[in-house]
C-alpha atoms as a PDB file:
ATOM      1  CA  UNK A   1      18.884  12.389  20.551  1.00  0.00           C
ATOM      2  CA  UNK A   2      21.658  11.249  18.422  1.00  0.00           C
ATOM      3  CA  UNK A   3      21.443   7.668  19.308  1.00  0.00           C
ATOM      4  CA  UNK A   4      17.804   8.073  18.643  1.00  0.00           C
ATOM      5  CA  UNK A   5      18.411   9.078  15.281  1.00  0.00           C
ATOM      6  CA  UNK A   6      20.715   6.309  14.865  1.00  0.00           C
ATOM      7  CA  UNK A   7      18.660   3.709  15.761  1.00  0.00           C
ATOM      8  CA  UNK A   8      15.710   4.846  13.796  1.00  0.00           C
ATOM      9  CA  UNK A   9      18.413   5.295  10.568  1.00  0.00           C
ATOM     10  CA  UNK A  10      18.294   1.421  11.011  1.00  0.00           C
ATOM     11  CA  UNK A  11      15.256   1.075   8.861  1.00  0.00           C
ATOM     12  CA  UNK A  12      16.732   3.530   6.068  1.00  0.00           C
ATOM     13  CA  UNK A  13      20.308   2.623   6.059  1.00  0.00           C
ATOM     14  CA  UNK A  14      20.049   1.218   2.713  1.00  0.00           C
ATOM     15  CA  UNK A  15      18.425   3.701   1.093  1.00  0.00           C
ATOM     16  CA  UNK A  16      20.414   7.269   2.886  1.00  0.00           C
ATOM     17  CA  UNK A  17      23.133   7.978   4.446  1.00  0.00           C
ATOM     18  CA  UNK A  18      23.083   8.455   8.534  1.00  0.00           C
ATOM     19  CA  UNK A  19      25.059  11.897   7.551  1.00  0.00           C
ATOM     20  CA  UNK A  20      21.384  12.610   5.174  1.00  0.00           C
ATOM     21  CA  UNK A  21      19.248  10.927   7.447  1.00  0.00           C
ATOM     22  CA  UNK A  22      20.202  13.717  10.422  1.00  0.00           C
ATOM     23  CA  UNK A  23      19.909  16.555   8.215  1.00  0.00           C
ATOM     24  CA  UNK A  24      16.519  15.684   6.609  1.00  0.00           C
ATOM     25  CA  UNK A  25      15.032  14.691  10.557  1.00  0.00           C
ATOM     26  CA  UNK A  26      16.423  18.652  11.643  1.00  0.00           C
ATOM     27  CA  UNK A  27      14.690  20.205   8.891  1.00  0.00           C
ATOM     28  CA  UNK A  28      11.651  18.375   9.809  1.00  0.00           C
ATOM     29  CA  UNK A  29      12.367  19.204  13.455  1.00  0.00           C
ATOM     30  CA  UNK A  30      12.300  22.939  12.401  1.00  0.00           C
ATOM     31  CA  UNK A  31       9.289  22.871   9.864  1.00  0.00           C
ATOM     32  CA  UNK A  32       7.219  21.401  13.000  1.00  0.00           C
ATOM     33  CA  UNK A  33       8.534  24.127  15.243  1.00  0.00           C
ATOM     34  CA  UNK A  34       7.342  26.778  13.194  1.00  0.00           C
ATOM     35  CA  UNK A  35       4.056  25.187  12.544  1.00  0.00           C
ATOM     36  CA  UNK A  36       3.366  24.807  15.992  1.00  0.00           C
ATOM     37  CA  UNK A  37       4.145  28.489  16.238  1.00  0.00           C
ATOM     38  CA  UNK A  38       2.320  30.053  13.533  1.00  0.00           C
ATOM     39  CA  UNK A  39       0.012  31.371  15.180  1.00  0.00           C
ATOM     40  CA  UNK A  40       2.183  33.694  17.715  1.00  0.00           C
ATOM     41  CA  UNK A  41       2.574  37.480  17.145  1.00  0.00           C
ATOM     42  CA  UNK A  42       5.934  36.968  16.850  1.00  0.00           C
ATOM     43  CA  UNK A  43       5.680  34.843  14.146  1.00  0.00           C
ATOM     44  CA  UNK A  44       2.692  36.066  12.290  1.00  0.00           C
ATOM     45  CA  UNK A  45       3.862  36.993   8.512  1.00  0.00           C
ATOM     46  CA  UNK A  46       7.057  36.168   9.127  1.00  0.00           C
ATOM     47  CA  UNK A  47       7.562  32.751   9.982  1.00  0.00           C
ATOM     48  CA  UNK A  48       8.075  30.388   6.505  1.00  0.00           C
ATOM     49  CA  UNK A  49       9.000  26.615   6.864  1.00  0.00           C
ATOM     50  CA  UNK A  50       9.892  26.735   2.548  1.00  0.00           C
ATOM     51  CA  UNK A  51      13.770  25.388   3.363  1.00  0.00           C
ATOM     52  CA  UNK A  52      14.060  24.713  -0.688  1.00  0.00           C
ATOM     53  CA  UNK A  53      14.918  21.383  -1.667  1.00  0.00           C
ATOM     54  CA  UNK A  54      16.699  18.266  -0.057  1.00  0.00           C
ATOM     55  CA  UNK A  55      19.358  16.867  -1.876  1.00  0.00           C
ATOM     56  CA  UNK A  56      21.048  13.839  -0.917  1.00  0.00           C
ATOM     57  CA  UNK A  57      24.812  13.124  -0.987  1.00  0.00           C
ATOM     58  CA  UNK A  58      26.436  13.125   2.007  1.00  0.00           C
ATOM     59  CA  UNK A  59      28.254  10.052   3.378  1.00  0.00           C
ATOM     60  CA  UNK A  60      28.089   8.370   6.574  1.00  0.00           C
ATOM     61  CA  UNK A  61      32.073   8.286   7.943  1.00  0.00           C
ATOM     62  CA  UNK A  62      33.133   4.836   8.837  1.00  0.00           C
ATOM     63  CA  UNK A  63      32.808   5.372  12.523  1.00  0.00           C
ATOM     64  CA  UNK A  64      30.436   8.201  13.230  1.00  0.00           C
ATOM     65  CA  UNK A  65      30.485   7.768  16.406  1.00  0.00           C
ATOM     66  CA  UNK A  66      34.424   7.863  17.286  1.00  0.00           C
ATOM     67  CA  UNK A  67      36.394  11.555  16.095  1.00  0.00           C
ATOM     68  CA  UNK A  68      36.734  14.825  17.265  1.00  0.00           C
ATOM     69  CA  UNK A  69      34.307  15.996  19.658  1.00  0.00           C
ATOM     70  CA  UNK A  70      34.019  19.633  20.300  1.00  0.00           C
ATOM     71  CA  UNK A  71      31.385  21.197  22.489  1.00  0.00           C
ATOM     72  CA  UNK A  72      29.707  24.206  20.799  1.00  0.00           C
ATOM     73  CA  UNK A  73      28.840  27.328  23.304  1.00  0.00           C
ATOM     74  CA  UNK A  74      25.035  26.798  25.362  1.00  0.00           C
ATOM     75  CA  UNK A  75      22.702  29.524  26.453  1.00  0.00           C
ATOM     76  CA  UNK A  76      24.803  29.709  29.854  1.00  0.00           C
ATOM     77  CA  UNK A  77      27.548  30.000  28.438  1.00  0.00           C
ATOM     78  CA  UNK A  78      28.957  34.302  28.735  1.00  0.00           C
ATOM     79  CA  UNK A  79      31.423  33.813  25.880  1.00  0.00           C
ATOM     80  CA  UNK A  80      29.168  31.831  23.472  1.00  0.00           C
ATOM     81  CA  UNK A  81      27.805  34.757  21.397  1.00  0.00           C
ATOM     82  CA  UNK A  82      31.201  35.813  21.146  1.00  0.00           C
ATOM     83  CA  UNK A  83      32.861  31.764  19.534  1.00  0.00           C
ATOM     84  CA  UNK A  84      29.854  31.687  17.348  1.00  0.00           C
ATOM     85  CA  UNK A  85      30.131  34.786  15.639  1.00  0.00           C
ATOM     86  CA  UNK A  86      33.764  33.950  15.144  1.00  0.00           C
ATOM     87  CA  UNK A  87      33.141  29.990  14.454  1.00  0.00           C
ATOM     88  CA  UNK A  88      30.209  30.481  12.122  1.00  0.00           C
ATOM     89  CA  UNK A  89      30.331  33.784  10.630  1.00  0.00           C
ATOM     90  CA  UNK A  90      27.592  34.840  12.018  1.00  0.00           C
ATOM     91  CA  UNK A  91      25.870  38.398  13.576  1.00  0.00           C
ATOM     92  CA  UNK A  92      25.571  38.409  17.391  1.00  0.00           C
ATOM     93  CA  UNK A  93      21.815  39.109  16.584  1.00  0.00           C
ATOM     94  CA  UNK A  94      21.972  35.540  14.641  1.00  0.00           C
ATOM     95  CA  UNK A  95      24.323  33.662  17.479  1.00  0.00           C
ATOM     96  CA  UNK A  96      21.910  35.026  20.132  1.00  0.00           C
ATOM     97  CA  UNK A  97      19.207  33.637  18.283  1.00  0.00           C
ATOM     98  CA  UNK A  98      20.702  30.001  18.410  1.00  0.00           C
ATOM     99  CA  UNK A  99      21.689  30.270  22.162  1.00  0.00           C
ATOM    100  CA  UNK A 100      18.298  31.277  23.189  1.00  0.00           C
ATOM    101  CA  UNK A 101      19.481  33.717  25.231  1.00  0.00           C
END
């Protein structure tokens, strides 16, 4: 997905930053999930796809594609609720949520 993003940045690199240009596609990535699952029980009442506003201002690095790499915990993965609620701050209710599990 990432070189995806970076070859459709292409078209845009003059006007936002690659750093912008993956942020702004993930919030559209997320609007269109929840739209597409309005209409669920789950969702009903609930479900809002108002993120606020999108301000640009982040920099692409000089080589995004060379640096650290660090793989973040999967669904499979028996520690992962565990790293995120330590990595991220977050609640295991909130970590779960991101894993899918």
């Amino acid at each position: 997905m990432y070189r995806d993003l970076r070859r459709m940045h292409t078209e845009w690199r003059d006007v936002i930053s690659l750093a912008d240009y993956i942020i702004l596609a993930s919030r559209q990535a997320v609007k269109m999930a929840i739209e597409a699952d309005r209409t669920s029980l789950a969702c009903r009442n609930r479900c809002t796809s108002n993120f606020g506003s999108f301000e640009v201002g982040r920099q692409t690095c000089s080589n995004p594609d060379v640096g650290v790499s660090q793989t973040l915990p999967h669904g499979h993965d028996p520690n992962g609720v565990n790293e995120l609620t330590q990595l991220f701050d977050l609640t295991p209710r909130q970590a779960v949520a991101l894993l899918g599990k």
